[in-house]
N, C-alpha and C. Protein backbone atom coordinates (compact mmCIF):
# COMPACT_ATOMS: atom_id res chain seq x y z
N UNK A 1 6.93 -46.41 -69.16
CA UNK A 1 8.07 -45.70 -68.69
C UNK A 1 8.43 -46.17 -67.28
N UNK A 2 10.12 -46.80 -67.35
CA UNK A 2 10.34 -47.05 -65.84
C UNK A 2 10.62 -45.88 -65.15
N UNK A 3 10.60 -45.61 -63.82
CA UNK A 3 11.08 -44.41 -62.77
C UNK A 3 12.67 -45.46 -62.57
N UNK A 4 13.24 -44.31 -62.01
CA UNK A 4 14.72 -44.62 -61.79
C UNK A 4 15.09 -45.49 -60.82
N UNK A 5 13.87 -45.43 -59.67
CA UNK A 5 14.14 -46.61 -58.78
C UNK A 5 13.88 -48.34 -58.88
N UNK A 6 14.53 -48.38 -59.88
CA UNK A 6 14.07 -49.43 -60.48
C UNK A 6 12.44 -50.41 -60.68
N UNK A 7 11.88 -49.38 -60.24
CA UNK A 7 10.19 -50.29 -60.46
C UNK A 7 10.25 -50.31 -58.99
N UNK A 8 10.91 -50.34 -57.63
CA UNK A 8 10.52 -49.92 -56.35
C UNK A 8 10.36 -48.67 -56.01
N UNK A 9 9.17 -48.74 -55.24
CA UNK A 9 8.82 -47.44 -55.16
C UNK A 9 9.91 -46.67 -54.08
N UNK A 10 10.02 -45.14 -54.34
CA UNK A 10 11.12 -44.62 -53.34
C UNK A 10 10.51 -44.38 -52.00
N UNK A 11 11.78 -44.52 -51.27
CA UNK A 11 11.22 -44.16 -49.84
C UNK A 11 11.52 -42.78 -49.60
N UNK A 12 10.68 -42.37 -48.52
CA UNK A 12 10.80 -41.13 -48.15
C UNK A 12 11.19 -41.09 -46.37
N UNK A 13 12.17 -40.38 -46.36
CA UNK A 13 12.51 -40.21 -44.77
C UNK A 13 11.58 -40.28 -43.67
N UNK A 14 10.97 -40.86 -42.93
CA UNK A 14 9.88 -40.83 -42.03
C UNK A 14 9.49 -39.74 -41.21
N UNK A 15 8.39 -39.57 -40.67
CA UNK A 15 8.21 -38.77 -39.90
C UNK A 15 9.13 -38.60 -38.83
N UNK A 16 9.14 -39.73 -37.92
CA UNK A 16 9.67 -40.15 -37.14
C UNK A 16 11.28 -39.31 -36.74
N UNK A 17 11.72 -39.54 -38.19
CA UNK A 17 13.49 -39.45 -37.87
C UNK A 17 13.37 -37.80 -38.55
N UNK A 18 12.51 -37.08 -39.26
CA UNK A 18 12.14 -35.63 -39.40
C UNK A 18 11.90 -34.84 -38.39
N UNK A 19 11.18 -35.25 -36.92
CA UNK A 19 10.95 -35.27 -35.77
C UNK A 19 12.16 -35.59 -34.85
N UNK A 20 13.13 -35.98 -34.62
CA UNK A 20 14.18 -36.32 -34.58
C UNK A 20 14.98 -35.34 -34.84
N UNK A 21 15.58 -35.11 -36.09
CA UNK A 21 16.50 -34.21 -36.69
C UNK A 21 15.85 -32.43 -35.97
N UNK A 22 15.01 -32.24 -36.32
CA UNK A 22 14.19 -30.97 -35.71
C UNK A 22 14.76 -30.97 -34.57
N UNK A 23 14.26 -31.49 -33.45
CA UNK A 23 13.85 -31.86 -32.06
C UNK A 23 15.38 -31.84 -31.44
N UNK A 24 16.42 -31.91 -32.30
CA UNK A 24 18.18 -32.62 -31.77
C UNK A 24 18.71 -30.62 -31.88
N UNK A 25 17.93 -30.25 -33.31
CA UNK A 25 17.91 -29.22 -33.72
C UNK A 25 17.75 -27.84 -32.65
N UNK A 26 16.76 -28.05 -32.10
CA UNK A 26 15.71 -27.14 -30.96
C UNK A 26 17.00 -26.98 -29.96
N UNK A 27 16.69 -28.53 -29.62
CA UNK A 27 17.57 -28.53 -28.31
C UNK A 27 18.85 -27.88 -28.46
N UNK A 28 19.96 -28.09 -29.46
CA UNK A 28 21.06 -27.99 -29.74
C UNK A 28 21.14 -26.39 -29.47
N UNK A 29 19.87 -25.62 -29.95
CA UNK A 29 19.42 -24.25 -30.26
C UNK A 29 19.26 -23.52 -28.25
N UNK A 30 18.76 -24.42 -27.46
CA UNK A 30 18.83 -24.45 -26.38
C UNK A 30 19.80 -24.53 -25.49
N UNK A 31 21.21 -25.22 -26.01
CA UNK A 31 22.00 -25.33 -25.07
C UNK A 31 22.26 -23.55 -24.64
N UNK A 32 22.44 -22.45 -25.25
CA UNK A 32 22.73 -21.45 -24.57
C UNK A 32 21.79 -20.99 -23.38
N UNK A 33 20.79 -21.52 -23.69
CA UNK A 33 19.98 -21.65 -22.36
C UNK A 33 19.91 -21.95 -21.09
N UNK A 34 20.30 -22.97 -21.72
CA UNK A 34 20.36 -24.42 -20.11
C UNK A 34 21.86 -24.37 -19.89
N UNK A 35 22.58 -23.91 -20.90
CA UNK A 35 24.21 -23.94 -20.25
C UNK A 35 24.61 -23.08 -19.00
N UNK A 36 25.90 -23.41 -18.84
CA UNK A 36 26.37 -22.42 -17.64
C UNK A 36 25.95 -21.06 -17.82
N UNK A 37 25.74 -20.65 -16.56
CA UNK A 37 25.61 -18.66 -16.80
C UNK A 37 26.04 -18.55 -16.23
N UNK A 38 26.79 -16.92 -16.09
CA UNK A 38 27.67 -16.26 -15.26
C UNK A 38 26.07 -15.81 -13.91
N UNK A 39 27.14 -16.00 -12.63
CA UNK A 39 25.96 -14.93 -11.77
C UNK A 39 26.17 -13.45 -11.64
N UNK A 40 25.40 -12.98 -11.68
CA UNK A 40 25.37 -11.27 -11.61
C UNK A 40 24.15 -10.76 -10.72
N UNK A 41 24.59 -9.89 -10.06
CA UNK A 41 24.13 -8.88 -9.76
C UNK A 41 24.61 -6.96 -9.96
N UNK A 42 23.14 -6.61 -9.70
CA UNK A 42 23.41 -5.32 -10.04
C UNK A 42 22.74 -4.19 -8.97
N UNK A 43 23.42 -3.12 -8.98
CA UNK A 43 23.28 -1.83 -8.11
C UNK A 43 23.13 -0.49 -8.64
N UNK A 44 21.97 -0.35 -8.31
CA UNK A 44 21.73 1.48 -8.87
C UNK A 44 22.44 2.20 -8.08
N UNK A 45 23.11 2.92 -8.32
CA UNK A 45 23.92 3.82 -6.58
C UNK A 45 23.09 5.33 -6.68
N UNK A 46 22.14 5.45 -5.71
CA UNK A 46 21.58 7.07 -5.67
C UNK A 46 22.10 7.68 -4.75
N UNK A 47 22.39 9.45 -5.00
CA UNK A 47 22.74 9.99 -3.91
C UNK A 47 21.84 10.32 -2.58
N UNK A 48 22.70 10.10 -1.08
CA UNK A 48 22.59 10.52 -0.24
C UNK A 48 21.98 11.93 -0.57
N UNK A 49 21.00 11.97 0.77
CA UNK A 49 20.32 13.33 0.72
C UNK A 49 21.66 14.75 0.96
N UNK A 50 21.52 15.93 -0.19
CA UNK A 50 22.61 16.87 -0.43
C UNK A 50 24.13 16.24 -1.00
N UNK A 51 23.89 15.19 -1.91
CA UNK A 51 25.38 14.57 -2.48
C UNK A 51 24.86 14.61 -3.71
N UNK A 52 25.59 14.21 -4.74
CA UNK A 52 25.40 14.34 -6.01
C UNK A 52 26.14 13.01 -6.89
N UNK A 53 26.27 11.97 -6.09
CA UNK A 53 26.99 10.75 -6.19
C UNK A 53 25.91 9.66 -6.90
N UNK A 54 26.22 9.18 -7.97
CA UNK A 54 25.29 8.19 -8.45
C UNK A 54 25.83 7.51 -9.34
N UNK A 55 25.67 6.53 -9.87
CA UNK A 55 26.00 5.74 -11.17
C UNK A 55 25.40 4.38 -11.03
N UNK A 56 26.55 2.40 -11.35
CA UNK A 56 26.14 1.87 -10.80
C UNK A 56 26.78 0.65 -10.32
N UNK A 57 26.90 -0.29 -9.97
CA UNK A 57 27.81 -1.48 -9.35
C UNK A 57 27.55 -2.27 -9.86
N UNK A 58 27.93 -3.35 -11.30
CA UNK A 58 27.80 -4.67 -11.31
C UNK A 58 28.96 -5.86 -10.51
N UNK A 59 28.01 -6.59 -10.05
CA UNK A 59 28.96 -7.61 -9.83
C UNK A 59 28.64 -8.85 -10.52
N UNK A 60 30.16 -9.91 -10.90
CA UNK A 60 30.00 -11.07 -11.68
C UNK A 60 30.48 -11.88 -10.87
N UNK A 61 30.49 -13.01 -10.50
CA UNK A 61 31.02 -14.30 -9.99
C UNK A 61 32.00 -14.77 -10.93
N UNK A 62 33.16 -14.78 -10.64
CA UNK A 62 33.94 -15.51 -11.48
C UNK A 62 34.63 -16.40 -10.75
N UNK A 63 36.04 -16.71 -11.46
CA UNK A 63 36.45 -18.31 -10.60
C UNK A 63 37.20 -17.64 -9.34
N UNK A 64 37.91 -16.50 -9.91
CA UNK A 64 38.98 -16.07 -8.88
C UNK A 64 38.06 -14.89 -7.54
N UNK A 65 36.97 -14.93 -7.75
CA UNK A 65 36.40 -13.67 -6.75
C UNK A 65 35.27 -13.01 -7.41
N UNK A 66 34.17 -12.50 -6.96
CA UNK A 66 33.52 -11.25 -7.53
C UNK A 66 33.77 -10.72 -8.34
N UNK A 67 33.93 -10.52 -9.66
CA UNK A 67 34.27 -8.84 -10.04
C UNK A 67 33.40 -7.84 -9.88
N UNK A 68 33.64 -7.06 -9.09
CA UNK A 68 32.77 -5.87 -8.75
C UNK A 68 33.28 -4.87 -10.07
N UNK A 69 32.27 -4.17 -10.67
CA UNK A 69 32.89 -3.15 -11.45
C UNK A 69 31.72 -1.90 -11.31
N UNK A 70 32.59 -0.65 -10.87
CA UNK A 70 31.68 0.21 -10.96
C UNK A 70 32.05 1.58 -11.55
N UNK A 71 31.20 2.34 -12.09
CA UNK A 71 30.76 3.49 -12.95
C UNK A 71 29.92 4.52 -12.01
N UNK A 72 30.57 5.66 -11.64
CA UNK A 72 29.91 6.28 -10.57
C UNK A 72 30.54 7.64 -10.96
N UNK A 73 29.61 8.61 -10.98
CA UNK A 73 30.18 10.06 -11.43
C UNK A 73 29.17 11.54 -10.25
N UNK A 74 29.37 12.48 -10.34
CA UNK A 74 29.26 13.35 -9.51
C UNK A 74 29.75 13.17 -7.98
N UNK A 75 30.77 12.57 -7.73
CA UNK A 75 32.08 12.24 -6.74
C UNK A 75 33.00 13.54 -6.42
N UNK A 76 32.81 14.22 -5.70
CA UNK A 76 34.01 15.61 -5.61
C UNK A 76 35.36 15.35 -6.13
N UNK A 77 35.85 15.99 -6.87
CA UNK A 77 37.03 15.83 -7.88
C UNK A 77 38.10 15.32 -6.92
N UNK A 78 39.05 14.32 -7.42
CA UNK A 78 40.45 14.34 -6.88
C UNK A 78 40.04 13.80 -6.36
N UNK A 79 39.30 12.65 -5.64
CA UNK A 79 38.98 12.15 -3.92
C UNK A 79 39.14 10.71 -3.88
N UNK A 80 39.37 10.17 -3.30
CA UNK A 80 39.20 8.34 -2.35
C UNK A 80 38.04 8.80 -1.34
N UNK A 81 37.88 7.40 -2.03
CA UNK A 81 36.53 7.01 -1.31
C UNK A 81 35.87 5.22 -1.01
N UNK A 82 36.34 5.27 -0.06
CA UNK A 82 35.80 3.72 0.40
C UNK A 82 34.47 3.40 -0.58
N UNK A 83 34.31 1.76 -1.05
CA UNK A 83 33.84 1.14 -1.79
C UNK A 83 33.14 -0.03 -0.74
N UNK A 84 31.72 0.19 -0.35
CA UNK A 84 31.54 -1.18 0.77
C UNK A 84 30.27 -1.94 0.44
N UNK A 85 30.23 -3.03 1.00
CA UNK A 85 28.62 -3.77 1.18
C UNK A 85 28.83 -3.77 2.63
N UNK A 86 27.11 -3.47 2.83
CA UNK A 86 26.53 -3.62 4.39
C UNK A 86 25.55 -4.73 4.53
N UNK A 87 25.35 -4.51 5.16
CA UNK A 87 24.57 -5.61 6.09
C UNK A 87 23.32 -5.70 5.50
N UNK A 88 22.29 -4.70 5.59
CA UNK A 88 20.82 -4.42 5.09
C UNK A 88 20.87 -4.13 3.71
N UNK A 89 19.83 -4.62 3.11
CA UNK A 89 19.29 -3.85 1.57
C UNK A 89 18.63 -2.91 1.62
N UNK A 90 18.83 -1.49 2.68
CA UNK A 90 18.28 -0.77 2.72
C UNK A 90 18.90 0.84 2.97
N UNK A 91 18.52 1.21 2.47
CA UNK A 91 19.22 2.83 1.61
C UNK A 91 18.58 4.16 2.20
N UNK A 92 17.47 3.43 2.54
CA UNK A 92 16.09 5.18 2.95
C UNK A 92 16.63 6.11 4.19
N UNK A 93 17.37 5.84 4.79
CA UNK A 93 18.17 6.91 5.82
C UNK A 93 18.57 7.81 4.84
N UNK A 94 19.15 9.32 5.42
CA UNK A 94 19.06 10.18 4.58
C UNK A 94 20.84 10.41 4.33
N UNK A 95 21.54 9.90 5.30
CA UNK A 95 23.09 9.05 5.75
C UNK A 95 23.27 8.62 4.91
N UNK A 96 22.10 7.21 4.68
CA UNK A 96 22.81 5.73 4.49
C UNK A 96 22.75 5.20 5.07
N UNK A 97 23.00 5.68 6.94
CA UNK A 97 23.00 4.75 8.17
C UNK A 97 22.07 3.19 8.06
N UNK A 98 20.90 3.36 7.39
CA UNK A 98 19.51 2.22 7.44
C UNK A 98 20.56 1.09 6.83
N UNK A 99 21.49 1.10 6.20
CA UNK A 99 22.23 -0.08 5.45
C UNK A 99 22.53 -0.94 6.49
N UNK A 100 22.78 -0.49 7.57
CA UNK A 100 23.65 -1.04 8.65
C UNK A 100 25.43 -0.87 9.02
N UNK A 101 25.68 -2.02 9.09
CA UNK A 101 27.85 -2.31 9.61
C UNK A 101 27.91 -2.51 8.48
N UNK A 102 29.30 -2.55 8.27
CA UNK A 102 29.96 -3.13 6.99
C UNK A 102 29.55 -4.75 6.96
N UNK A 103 29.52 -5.51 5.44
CA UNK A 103 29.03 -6.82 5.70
C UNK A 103 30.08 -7.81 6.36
N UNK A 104 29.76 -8.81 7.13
CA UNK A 104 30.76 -9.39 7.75
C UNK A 104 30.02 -10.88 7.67
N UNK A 105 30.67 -12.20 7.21
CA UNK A 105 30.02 -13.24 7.90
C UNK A 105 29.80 -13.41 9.29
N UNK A 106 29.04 -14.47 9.42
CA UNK A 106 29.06 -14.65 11.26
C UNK A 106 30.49 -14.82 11.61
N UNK A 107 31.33 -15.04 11.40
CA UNK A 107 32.22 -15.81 11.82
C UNK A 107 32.88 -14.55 11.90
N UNK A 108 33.37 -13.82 10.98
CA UNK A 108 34.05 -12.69 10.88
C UNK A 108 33.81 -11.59 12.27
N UNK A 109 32.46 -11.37 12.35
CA UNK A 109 31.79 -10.25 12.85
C UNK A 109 32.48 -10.15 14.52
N UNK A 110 32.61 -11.74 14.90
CA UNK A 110 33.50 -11.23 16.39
C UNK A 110 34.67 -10.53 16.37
N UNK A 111 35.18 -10.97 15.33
CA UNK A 111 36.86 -10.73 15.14
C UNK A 111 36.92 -8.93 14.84
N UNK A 112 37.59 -8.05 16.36
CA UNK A 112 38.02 -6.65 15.79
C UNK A 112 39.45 -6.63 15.26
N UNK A 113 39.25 -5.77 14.58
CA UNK A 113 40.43 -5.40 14.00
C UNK A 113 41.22 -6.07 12.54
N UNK A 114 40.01 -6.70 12.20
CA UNK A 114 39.96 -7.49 10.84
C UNK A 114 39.28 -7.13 9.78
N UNK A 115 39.77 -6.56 8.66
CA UNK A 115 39.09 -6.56 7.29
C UNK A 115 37.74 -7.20 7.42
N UNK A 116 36.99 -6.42 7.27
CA UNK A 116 35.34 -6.76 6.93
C UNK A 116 35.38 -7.46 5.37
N UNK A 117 34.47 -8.49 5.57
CA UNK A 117 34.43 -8.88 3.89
C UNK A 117 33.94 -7.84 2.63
N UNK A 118 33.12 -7.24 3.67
CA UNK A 118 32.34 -6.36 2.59
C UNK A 118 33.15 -4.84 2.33
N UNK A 119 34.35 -4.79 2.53
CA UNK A 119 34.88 -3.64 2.35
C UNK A 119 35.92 -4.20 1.09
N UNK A 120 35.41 -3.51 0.12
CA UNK A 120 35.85 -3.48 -1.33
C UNK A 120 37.20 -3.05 -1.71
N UNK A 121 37.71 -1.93 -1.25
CA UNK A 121 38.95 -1.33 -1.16
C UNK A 121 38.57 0.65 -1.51
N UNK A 122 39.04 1.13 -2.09
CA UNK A 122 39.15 2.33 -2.24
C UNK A 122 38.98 2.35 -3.96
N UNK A 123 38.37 3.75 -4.21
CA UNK A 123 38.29 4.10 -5.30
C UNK A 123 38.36 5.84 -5.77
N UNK A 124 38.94 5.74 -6.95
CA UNK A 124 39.63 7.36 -6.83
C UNK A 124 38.52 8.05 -8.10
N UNK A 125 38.11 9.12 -7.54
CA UNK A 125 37.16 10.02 -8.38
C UNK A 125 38.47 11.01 -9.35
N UNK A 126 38.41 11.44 -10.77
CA UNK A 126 39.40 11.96 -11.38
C UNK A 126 38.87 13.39 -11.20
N UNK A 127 39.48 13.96 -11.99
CA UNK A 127 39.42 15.54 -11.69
C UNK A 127 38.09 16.23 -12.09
N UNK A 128 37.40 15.05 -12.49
CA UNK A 128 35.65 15.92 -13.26
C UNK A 128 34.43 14.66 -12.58
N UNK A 129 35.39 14.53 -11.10
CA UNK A 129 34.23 13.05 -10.19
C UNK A 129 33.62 12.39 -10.66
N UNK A 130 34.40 11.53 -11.69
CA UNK A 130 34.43 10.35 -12.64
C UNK A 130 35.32 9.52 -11.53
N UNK A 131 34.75 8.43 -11.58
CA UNK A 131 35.15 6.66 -10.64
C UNK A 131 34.55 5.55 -11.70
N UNK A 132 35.59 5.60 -12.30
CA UNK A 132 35.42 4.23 -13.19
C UNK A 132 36.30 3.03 -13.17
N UNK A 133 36.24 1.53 -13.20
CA UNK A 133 36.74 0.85 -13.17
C UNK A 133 36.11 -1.11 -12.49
N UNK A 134 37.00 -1.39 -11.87
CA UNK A 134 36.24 -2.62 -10.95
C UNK A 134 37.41 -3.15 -10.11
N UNK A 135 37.65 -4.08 -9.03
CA UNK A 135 38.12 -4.41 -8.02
C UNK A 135 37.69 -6.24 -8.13
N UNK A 136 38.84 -7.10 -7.49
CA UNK A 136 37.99 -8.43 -7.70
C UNK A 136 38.02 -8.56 -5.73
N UNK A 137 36.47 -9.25 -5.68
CA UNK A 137 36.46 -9.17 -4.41
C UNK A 137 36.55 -10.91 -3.78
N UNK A 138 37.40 -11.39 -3.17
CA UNK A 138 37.53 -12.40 -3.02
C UNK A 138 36.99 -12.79 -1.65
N UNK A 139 36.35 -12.57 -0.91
CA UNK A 139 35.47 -12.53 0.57
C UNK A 139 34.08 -12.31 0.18
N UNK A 140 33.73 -12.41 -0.93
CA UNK A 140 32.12 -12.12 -1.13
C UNK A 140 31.82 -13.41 -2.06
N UNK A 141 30.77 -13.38 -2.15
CA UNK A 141 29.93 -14.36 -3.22
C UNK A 141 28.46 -13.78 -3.56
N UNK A 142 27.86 -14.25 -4.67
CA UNK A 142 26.79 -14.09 -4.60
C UNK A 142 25.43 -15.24 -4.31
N UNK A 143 26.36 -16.43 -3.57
CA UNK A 143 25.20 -17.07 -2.93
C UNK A 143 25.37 -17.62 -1.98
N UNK A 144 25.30 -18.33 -1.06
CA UNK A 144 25.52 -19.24 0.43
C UNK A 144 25.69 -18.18 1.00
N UNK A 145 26.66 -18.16 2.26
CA UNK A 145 26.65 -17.52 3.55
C UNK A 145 27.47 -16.44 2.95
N UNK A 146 28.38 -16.43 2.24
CA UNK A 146 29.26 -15.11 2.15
C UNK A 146 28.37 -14.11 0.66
N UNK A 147 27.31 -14.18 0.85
CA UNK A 147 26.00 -13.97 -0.26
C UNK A 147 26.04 -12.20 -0.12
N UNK A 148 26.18 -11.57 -1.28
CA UNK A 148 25.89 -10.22 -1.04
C UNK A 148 24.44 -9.97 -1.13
N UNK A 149 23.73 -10.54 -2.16
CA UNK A 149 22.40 -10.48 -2.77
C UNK A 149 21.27 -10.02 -1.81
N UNK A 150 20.70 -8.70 -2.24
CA UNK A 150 19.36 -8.21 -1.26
C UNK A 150 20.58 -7.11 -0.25
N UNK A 151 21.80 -6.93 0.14
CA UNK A 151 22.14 -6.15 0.85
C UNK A 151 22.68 -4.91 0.20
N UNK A 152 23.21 -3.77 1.06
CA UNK A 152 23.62 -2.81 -0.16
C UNK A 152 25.42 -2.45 -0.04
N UNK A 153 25.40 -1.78 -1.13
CA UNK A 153 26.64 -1.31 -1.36
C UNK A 153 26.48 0.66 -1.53
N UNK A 154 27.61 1.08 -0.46
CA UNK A 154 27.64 2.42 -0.08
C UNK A 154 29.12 3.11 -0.56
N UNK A 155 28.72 4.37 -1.21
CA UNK A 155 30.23 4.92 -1.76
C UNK A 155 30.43 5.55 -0.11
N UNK A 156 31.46 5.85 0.35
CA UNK A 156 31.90 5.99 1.61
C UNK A 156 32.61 7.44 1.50
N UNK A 157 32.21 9.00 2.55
CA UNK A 157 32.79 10.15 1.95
C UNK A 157 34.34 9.90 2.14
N UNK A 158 34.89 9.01 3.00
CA UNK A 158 36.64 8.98 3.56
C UNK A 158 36.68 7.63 2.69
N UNK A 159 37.79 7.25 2.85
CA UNK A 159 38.51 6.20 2.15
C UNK A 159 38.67 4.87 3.41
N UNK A 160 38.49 4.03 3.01
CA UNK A 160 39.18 2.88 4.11
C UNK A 160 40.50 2.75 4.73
N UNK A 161 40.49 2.48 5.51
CA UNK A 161 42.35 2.46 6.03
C UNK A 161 42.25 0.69 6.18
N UNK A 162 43.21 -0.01 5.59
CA UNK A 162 43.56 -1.67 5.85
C UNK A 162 43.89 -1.41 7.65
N UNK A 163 44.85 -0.47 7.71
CA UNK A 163 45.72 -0.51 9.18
C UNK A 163 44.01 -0.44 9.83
N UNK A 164 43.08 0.06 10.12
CA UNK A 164 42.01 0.79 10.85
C UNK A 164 40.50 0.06 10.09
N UNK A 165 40.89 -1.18 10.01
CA UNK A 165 39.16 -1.41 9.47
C UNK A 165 37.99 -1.51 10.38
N UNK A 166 38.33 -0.76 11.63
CA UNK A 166 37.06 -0.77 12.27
C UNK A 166 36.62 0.80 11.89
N UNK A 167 37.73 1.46 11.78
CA UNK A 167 37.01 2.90 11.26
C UNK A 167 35.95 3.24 10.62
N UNK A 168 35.54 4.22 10.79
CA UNK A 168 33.86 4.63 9.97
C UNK A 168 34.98 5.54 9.07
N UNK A 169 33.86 5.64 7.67
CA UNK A 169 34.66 5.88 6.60
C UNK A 169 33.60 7.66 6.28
N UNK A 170 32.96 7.80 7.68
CA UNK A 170 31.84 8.76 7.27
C UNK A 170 30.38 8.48 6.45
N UNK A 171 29.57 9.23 6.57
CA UNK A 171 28.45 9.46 6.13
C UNK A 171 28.69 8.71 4.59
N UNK A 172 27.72 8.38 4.18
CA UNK A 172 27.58 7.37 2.43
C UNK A 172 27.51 8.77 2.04
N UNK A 173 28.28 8.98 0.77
CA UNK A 173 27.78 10.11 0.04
C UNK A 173 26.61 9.27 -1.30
N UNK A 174 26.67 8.23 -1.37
CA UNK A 174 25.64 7.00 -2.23
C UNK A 174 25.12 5.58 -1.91
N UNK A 175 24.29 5.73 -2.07
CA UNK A 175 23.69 3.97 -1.55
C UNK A 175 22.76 3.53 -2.86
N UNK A 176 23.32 2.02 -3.07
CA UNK A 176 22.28 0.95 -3.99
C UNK A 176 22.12 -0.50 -3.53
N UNK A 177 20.81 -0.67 -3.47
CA UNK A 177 20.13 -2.31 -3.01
C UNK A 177 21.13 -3.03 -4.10
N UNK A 178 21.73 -4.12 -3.51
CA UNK A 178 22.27 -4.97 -5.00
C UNK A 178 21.23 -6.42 -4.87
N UNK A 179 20.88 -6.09 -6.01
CA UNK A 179 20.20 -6.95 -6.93
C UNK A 179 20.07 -7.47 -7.74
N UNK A 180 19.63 -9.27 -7.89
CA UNK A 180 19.99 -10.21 -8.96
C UNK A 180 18.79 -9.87 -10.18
């Protein structure tokens, strides 16, 4: 009885190129890995000692700015309330004060009477101190010198004024370390 390969024996695909096909396989399985990622960071916001303000802050790097987006509830109904990053990653004052100034590059920080980078804009609590939404922040980054990463972000009890950005916006009614 002949076999179909005519009296030559059949070949079989090699190890080699089985190892190969796999291996193209893996990797291919990897690109979501090794591909681009978005950068993010994130913020627990706890309340100031006697506030009831908490939720939390992600931020994304995108092409046009930051997107900061935040989810923050027990906010006194009806209210604005300044949205900021400070200087320090640090929250343990019973204020907020330990955060520090609003964040500013070096360069910024001489200049009065100029928008701080780290002042986000304003955000409005609804009638049951619900603050939901996000802001794109185009003066921040999350790496080199205009880097938020390791500093914090404070819900503010007053609102920001553009005309008045040296103003204090009052006591944090919330503070969170933002972290990658």
């Amino acid at each position: 009885m002949r076999d179909r390969t005519g009296g030559r024996r059949a070949r079989r695909p090699s190890i080699v190129v089985a190892s190969l096909v796999l291996a193209s396989m893996a990797l291919g399985g990897c690109a979501a890995f090794f591909g681009p990622h978005e950068k993010r960071a994130d913020a627990q916001i706890l309340p100031t000692v006697g506030n009831t303000a908490r939720g939390t802050v992600t931020f994304i790097e995108r092409a046009d700015g930051v997107q900061v987006t935040y989810n923050l509830i027990g906010l006194p109904p009806n209210t604005d309330h300044a949205l900021q990053v400070h200087e320090r990653g640090d929250c343990n004052a019973a204020d907020g004060s330990s955060a520090g100034a609003v964040f500013a590059p070096a360069a910024d920080r001489l200049k009065s009477g100029v928008r701080r980078a780290g002042d986000l804009g304003n955000i409005h609590a609804d009638a049951t101190g619900v603050a939901a939404g996000f802001v794109v922040a185009t003066d921040v980054s999350l790496d080199g010198v205009r880097s938020i990463i390791g500093r914090s972000v404070l819900v503010g009890r007053e609102p920001s004024d553009p005309e008045f950005p040296d103003h204090s916006v009052g006591a944090a009614l919330a503070c969170g370390v933002i972290r990658q």
